[in-house]
PDB file of N, CA and C in Angstrom:
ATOM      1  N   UNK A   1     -20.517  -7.700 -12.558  1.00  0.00           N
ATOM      2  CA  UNK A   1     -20.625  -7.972 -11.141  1.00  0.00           C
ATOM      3  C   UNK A   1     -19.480  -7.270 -10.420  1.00  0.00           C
ATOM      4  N   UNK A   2     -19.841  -6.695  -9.368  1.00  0.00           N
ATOM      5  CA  UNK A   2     -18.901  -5.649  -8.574  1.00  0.00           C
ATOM      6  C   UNK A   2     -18.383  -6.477  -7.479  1.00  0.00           C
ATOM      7  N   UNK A   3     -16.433  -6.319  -7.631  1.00  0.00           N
ATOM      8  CA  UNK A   3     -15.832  -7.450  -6.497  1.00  0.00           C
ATOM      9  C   UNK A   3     -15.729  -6.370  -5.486  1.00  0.00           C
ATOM     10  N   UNK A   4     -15.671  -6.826  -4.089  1.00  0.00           N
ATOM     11  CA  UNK A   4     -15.265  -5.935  -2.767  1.00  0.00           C
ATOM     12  C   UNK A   4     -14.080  -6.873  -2.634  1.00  0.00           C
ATOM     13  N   UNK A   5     -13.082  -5.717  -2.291  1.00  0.00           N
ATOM     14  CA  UNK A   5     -11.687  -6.231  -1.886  1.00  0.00           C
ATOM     15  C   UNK A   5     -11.753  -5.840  -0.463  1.00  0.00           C
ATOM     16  N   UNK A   6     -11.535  -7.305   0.499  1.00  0.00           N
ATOM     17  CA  UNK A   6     -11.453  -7.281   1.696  1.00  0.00           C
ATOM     18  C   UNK A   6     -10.457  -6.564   2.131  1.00  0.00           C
ATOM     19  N   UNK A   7     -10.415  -5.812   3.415  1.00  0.00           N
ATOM     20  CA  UNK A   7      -9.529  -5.391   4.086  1.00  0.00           C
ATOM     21  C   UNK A   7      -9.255  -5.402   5.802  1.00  0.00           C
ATOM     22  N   UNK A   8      -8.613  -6.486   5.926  1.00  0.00           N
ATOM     23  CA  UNK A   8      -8.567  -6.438   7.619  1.00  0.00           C
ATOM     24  C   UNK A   8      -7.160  -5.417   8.227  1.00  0.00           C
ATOM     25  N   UNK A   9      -6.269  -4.909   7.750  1.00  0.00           N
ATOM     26  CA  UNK A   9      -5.612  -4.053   8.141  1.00  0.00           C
ATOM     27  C   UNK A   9      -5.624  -3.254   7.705  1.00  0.00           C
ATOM     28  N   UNK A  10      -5.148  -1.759   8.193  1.00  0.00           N
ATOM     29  CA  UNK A  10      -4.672  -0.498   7.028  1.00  0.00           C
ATOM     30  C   UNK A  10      -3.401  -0.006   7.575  1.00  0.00           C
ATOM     31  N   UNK A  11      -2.469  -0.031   6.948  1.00  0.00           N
ATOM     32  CA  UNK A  11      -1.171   0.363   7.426  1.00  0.00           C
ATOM     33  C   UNK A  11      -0.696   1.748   6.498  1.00  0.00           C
ATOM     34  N   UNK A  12      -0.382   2.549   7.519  1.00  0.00           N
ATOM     35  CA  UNK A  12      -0.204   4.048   7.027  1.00  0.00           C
ATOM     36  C   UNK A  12       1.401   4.388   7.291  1.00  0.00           C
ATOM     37  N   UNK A  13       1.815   4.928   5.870  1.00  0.00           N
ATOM     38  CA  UNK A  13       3.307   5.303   5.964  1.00  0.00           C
ATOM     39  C   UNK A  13       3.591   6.190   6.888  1.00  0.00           C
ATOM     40  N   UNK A  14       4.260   7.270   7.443  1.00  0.00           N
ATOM     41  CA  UNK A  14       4.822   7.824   8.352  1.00  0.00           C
ATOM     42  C   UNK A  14       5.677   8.675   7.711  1.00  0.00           C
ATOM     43  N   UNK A  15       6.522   8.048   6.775  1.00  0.00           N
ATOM     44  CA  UNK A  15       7.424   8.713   5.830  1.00  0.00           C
ATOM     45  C   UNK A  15       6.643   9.318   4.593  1.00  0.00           C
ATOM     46  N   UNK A  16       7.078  10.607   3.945  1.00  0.00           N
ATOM     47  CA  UNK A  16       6.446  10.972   2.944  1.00  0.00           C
ATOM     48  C   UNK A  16       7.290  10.137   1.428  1.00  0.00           C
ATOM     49  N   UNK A  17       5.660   9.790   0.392  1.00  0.00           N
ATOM     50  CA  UNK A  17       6.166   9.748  -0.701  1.00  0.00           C
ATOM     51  C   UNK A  17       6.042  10.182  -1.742  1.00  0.00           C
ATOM     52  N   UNK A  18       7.074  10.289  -2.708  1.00  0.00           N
ATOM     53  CA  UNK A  18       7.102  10.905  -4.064  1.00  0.00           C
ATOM     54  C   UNK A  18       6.461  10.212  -4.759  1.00  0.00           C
ATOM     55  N   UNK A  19       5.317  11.039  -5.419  1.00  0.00           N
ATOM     56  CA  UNK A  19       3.916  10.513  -5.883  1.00  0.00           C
ATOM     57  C   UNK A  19       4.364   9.988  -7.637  1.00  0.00           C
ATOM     58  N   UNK A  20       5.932  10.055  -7.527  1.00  0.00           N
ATOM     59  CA  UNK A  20       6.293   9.260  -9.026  1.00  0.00           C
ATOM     60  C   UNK A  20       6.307   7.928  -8.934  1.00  0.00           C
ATOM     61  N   UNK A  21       6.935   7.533  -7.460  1.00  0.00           N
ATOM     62  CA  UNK A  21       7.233   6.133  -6.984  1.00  0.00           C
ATOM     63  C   UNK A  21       5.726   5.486  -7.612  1.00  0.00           C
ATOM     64  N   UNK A  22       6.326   3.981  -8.316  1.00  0.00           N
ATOM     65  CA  UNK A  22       5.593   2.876  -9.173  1.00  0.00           C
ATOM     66  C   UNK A  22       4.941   2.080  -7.911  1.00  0.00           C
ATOM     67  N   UNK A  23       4.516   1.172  -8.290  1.00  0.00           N
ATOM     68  CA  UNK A  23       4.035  -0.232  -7.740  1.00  0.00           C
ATOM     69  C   UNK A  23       5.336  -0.623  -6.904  1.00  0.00           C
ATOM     70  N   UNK A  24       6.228  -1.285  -7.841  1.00  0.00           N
ATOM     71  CA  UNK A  24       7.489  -2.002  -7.719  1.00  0.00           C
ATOM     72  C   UNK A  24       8.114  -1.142  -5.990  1.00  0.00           C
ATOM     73  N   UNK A  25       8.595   0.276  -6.174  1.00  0.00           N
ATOM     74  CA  UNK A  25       9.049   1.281  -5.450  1.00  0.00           C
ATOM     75  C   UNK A  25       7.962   0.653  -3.959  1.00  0.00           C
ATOM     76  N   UNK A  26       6.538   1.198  -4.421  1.00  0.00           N
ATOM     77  CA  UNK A  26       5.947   0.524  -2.845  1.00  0.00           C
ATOM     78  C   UNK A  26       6.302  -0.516  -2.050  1.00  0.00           C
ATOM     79  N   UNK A  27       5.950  -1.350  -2.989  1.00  0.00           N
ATOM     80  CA  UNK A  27       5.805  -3.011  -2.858  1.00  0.00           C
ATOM     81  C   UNK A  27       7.207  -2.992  -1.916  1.00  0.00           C
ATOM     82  N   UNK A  28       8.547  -3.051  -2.582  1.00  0.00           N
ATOM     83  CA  UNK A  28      10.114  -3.249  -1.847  1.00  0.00           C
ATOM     84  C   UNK A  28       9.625  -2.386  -0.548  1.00  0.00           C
ATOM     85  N   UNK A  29       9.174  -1.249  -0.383  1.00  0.00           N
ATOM     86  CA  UNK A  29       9.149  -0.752   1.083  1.00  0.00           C
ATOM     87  C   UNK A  29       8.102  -1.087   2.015  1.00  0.00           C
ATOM     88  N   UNK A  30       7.256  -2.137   1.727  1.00  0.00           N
ATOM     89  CA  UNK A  30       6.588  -3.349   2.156  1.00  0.00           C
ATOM     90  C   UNK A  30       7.500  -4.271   2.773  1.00  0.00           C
ATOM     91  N   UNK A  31       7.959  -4.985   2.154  1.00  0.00           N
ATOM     92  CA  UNK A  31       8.788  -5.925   2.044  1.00  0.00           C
ATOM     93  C   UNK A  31      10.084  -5.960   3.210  1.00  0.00           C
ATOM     94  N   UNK A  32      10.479  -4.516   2.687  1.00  0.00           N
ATOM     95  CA  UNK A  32      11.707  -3.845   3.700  1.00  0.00           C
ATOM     96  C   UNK A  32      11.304  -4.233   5.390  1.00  0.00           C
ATOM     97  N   UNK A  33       9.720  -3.033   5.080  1.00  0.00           N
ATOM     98  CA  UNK A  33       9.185  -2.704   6.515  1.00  0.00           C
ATOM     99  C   UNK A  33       8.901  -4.065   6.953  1.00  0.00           C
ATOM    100  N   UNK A  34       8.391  -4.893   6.561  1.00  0.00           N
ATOM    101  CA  UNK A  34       7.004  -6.044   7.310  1.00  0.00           C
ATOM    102  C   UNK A  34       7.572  -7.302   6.732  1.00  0.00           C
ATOM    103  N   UNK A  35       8.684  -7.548   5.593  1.00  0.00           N
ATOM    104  CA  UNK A  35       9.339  -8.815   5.576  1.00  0.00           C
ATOM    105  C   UNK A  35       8.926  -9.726   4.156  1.00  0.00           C
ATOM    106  N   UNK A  36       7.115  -9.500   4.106  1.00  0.00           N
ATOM    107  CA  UNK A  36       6.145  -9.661   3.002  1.00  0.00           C
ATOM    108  C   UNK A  36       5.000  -9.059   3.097  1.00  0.00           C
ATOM    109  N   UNK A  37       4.308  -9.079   1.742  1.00  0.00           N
ATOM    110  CA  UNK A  37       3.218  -8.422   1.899  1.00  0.00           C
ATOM    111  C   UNK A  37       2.284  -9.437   2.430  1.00  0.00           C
ATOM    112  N   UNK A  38       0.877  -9.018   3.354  1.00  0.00           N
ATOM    113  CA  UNK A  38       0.373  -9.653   3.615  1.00  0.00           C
ATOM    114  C   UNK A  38      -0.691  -9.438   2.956  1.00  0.00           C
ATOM    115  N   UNK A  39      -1.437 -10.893   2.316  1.00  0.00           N
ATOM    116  CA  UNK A  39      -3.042 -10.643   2.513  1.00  0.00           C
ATOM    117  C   UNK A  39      -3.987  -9.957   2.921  1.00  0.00           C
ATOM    118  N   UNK A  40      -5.074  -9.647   2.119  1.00  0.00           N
ATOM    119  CA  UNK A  40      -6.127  -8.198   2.754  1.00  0.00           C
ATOM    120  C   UNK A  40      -5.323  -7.551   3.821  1.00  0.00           C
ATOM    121  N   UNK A  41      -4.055  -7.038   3.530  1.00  0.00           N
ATOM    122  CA  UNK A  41      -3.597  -5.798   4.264  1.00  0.00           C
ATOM    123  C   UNK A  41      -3.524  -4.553   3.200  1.00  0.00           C
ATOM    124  N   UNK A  42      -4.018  -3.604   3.975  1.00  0.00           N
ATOM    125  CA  UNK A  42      -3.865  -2.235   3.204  1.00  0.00           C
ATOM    126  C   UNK A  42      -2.939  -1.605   3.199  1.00  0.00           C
ATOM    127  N   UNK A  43      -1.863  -0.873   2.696  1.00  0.00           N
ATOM    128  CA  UNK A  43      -0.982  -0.118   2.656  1.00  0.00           C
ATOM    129  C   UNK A  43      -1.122   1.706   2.728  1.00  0.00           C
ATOM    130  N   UNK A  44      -1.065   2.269   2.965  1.00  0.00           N
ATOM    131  CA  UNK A  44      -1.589   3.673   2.282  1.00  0.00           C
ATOM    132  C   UNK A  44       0.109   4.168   2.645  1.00  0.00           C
ATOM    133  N   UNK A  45       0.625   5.058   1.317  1.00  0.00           N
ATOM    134  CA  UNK A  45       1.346   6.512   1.287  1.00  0.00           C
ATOM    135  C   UNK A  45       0.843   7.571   0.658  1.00  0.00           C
ATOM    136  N   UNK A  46       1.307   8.576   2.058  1.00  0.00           N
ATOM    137  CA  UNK A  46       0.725   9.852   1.178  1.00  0.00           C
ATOM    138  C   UNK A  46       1.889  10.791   1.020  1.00  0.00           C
ATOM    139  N   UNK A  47       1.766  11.796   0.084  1.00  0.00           N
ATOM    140  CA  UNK A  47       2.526  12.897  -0.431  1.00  0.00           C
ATOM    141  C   UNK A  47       3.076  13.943   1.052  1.00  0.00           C
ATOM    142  N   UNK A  48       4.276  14.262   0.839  1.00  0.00           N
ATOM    143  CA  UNK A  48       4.391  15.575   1.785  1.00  0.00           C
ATOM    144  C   UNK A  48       3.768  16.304   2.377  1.00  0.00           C
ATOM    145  N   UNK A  49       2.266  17.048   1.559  1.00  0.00           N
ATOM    146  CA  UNK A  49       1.625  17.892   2.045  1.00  0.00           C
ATOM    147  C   UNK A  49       0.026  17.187   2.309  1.00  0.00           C
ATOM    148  N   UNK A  50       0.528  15.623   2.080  1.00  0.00           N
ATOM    149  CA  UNK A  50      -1.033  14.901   2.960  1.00  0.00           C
ATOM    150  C   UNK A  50      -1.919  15.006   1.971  1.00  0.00           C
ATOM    151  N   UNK A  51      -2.014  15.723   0.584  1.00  0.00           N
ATOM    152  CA  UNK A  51      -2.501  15.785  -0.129  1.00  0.00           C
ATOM    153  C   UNK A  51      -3.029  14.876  -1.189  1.00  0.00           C
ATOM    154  N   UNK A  52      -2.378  13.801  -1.502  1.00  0.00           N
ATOM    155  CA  UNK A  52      -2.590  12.675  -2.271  1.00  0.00           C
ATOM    156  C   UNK A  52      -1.928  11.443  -1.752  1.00  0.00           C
ATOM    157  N   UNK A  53      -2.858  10.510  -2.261  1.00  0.00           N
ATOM    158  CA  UNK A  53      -2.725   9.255  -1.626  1.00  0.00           C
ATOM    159  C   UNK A  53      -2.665   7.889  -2.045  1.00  0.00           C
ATOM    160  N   UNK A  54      -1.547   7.148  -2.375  1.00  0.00           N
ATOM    161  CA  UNK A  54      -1.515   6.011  -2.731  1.00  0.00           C
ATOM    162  C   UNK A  54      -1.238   4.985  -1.810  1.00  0.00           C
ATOM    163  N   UNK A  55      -2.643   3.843  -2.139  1.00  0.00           N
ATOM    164  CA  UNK A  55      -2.897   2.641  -1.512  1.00  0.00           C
ATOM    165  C   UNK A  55      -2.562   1.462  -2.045  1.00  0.00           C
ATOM    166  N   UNK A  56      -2.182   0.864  -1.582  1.00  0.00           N
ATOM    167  CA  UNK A  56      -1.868  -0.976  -2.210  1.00  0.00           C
ATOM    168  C   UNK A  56      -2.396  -1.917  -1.372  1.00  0.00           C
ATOM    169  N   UNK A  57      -3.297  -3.007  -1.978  1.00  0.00           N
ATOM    170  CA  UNK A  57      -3.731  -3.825  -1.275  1.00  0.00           C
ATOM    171  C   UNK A  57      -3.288  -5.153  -1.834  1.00  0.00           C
ATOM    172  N   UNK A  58      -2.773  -6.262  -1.057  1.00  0.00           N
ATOM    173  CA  UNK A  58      -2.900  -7.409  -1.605  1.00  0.00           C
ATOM    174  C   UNK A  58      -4.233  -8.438  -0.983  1.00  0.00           C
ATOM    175  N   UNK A  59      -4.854  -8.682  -2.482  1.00  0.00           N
ATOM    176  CA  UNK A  59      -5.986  -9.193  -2.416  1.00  0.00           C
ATOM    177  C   UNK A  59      -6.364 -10.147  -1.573  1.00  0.00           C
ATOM    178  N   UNK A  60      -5.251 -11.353  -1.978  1.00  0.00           N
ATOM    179  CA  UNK A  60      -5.159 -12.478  -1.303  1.00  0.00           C
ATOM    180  C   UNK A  60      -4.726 -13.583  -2.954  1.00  0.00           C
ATOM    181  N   UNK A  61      -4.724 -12.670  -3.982  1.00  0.00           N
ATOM    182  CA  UNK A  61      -3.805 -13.422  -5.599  1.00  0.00           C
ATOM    183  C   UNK A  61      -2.949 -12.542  -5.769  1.00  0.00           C
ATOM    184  N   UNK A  62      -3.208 -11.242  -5.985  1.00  0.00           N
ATOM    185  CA  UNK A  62      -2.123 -10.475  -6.101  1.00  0.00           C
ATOM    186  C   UNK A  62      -2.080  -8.869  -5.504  1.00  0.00           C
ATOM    187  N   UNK A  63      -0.747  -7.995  -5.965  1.00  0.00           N
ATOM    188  CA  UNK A  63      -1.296  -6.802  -5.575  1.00  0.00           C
ATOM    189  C   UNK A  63      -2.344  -6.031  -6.392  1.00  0.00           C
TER     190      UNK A  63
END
């Protein structure tokens, strides 16, 4: 059975990131920016050249 992970926000970095940065690395610049992560909020960073793209969502159990 196929889950859909809700999403009521999408929040897009501004700053570029190094596509080595982990989970952990995101998550703290969550945290930094917005205090906590929120529920069905989306995260997206992308690379320097816009080229690749990492998203984090917290579900509403975990990231």
């Amino acid at each position: 059975m196929a889950r859909v992970i809700r999403g009521d926000a999408l929040w897009l970095s501004v700053a570029p990131l190094d596509m080595r940065a982990g989970m952990d690395t995101l998550l703290a610049q969550v945290v930094r920016v917005f205090g906590e992560v929120r529920p069905h909020h989306a995260n997206l960073f992308a690379n320097r050249r816009g080229t690749r793209m990492k998203v984090l969502i917290h579900d509403g159990q975990g990231i």
